[in-house]
Structure formats: structure tokens, C-alpha cells
Protein backbone atom coordinates (compact mmCIF):
# COMPACT_ATOMS: atom_id res chain seq x y z
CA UNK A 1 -19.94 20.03 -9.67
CA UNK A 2 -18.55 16.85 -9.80
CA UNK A 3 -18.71 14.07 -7.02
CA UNK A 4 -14.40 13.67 -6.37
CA UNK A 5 -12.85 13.48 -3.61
CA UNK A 6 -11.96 16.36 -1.79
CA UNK A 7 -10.09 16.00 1.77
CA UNK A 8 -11.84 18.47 3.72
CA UNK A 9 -10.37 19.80 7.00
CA UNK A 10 -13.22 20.69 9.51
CA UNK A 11 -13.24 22.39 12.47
CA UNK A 12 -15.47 22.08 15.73
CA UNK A 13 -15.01 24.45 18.22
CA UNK A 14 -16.96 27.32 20.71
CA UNK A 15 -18.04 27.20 23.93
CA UNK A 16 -21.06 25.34 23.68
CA UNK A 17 -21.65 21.55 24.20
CA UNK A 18 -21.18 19.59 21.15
CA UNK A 19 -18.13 19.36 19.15
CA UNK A 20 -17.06 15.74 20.37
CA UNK A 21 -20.49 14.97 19.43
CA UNK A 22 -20.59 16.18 16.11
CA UNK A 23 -17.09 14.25 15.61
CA UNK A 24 -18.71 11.35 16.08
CA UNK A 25 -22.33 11.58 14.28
CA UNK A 26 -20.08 12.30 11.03
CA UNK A 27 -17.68 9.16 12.50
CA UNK A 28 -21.12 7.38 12.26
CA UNK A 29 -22.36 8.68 8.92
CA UNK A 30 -18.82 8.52 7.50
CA UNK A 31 -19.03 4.59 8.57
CA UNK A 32 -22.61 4.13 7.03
CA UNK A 33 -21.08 5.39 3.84
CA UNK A 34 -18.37 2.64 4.06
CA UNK A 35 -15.36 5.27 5.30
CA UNK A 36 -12.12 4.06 7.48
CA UNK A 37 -12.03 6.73 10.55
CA UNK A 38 -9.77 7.11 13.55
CA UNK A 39 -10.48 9.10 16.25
CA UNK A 40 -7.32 10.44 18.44
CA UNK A 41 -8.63 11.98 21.49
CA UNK A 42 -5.52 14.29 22.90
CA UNK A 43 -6.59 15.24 26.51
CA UNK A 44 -9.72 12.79 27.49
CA UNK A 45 -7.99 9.52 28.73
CA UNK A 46 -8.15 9.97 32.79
CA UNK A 47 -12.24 8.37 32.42
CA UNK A 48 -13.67 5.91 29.88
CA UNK A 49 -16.67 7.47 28.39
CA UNK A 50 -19.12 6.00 26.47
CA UNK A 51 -17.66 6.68 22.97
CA UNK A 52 -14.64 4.04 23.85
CA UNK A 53 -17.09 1.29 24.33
CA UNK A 54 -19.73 2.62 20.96
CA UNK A 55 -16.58 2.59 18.75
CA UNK A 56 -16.03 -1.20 19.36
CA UNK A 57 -19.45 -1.09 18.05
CA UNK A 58 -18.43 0.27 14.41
CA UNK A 59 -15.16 -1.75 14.18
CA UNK A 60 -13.09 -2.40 12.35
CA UNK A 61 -14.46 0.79 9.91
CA UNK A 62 -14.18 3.41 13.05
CA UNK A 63 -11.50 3.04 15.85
CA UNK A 64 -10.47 5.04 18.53
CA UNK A 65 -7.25 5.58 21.05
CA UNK A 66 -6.95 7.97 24.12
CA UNK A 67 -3.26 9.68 24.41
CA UNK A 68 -4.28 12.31 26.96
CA UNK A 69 -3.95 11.98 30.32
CA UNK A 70 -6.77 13.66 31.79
CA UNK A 71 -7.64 17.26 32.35
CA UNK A 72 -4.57 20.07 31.94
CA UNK A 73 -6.16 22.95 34.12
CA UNK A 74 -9.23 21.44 36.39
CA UNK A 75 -7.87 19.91 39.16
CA UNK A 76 -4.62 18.26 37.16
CA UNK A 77 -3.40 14.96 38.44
CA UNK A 78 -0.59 15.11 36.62
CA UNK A 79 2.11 17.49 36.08
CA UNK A 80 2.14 20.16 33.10
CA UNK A 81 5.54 18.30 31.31
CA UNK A 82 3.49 15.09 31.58
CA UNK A 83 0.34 16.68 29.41
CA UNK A 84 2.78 17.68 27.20
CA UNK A 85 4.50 14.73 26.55
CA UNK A 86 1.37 12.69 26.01
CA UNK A 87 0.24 15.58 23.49
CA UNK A 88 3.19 15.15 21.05
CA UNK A 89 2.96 11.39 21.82
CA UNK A 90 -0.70 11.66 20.44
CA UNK A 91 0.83 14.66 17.45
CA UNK A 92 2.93 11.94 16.80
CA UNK A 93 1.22 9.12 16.05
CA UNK A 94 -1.79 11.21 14.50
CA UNK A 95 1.23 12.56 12.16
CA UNK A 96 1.84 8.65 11.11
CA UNK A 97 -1.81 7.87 10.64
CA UNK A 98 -2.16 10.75 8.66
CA UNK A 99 0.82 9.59 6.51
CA UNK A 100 -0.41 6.34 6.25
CA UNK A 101 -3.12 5.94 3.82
CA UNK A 102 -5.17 3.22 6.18
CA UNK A 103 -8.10 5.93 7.05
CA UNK A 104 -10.35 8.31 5.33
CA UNK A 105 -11.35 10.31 8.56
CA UNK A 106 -8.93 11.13 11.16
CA UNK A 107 -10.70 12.88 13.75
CA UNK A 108 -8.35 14.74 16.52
CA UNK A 109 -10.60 14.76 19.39
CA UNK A 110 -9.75 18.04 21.80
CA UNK A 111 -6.77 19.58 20.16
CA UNK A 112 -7.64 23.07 19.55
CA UNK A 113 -7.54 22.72 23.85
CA UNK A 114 -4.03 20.90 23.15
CA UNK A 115 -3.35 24.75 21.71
CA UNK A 116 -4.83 26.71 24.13
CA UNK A 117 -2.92 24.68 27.04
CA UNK A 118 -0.03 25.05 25.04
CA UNK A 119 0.72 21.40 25.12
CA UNK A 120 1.29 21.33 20.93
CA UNK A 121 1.51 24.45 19.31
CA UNK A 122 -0.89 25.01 16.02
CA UNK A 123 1.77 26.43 13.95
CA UNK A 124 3.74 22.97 12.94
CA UNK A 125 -0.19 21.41 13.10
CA UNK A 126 -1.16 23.71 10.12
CA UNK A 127 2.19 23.07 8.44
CA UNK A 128 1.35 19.10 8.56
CA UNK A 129 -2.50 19.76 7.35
CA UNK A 130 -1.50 21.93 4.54
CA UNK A 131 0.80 18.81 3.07
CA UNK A 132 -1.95 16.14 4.48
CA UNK A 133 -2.89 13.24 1.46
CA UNK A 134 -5.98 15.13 -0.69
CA UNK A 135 -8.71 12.73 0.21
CA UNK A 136 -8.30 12.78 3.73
CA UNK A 137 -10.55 14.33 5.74
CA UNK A 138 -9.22 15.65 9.00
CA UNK A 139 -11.53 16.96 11.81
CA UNK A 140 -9.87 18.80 14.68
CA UNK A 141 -12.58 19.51 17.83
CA UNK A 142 -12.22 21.76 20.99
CA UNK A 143 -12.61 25.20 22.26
CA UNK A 144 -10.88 28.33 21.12
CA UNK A 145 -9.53 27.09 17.77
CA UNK A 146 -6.85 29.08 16.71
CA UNK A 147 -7.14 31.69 13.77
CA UNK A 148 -4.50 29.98 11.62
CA UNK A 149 -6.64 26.45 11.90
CA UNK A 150 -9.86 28.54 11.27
CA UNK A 151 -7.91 30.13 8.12
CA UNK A 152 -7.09 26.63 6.56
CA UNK A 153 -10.21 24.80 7.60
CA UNK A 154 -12.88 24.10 4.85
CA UNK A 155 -15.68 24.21 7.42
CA UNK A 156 -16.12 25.80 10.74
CA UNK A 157 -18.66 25.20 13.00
CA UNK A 158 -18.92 26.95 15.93
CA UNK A 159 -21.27 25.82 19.11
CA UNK A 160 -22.34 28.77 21.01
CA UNK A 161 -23.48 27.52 24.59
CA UNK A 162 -27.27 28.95 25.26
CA UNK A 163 -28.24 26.69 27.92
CA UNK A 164 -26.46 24.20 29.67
CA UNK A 165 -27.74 22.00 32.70
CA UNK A 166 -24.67 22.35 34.60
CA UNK A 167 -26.33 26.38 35.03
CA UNK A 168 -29.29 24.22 37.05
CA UNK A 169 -26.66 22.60 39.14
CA UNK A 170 -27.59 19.19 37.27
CA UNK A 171 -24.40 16.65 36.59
CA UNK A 172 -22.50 15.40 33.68
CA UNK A 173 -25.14 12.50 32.52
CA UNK A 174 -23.77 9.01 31.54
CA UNK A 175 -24.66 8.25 27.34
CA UNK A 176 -25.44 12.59 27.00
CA UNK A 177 -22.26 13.87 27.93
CA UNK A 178 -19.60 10.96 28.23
């Protein structure tokens, strides 16, 4: 085996806590190593968690942006055409990134939940990966990825949920969970 370059597309997904989290410990590893990433995150944007303020941390090599507009089904503030609007506004500009030869990682934060809200749909997703540049990497994270990313992804990894301490009525923790 030699050591090229392979783009690999990876997927996160499954019900269990983690997949944001694994984004960004191979963001952090991938920055060690002297990579470019961008992370798109395509629903978080309504709160500023504590990845927003870590990535300023690893600039210029890792950046972030938030396109989403909050949550889509829990308590929405926003109307449905508005989430899907800022979803294609986020497709779109992770399209031109993608394009544009300025990262090795592009991360899409949450948009396997952009498909299952049907705010993007994964068929013209899959039809951008499969013509993607050959040493990108591209990570897509959420629940309920859909077969026909699972079928093109390199790597799947799938976080069961076991235990959570939201089952012991204890809160969302600050530097844990955002």
C-alpha cells in the first residue's frame, strides 16, 4: 500500500451522542497533521456552542460557519420554507468550497438531518460527492443517513446511544455537549 492521497467520504451518523464530536477530533487531528478543514454546520446556528469559539482556536488551518437556523422539528422558531432556504444556502456554498481547492476537509455538520427534514434532498448530494476533487475528504454527520450516502461513503460509523444523561433527567452540559 502506498501512502497517496485518497479523498475519503465519511459518514457519522446513529442515534447515539457523538458524531459532531468525532467531526471535530479528526478536524483536530487533520489540523495537527497540517490539513485546511471547513466545517459547514446546516441546522445548528439558533445557539453558539462551544465549537464556534475552539475553531478560532485552530485558525486559519480549521474554520467554521453556521447556515442553519436552528432546530426544524423541536419547537421551530422559524417557518419550514425558511429551514429550507438556509439549507440550500449552506448546499450552496458547501458546493463552492468543495469546488474550490482551498480545503482538504470539508466537514458538513448535521446534513444527513438536512435529509431526513427534507430540507436538501441526498440524491443531487451524492451526485456532487461522486464528481468531488480526489483528495478531498468530505465528512457528512447526523442521524439517519440515507442508504445512497451509506453506499458511496468510504467509512461509516455508526453511534448507537447506550446511555445518555438526558435518561437521568440531567441537562445538556456546557464544553460536553455544545
Amino acid at each position: 500500500m502506498t501512502r497517496e492521497r485518497r479523498g475519503l467520504i465519511i459518514v457519522y451518523t446513529g442515534d447515539g451522542k457523538g458524531k459532531t464530536t468525532a467531526a471535530l477530533g479528526l478536524a483536530l487531528r487533520a489540523v495537527g497533521a497540517g490539513l485546511r478543514v471547513w466545517m459547514l454546520q446546516f441546522i445548528k446556528g439558533d445557539w453558539k456552542p462551544g465549537e464556534l469559539k475552539g475553531a478560532q482556536l485552530l485558525a486559519p488551518n480549521f474554520s467554521m460557519v453556521q447556515l442553519g437556523i436552528g432546530f426544524v422539528t423541536y419547537k421551530p422558531k422559524r417557518p419550514f420554507e425558511e429551514h429550507v432556504e438556509a439549507a440550500n444556502k449552506a448546499w450552496e456554498q458547501a458546493k463552492a468550497e468543495m469546488a474550490s481547492g482551498r480545503q482538504d476537509i470539508l466537514i458538513l455538520d448535521e446534513i444527513n438531518n438536512a435529509f431526513r427534514f427534507n430540507l436538501l434532498t441526498a440524491a443531487e448530494v451524492v451526485e456532487v460527492l461522486r464528481t468531488k476533487p480526489e483528495a478531498l475528504h468530505v465528512v457528512l454527520t447526523g442521524r439517519g443517513a440515507p442508504p445512497e450516502i451509506i453506499a458511496l461513503a468510504d467509512l461509516v460509523t455508526e453511534m448507537k446511544a447506550v446511555k445518555h444523561p438526558y435518561d437521568q433527567g440531567i441537562p445538556a452540559q456546557r464544553g460536553i455537549d455544545f
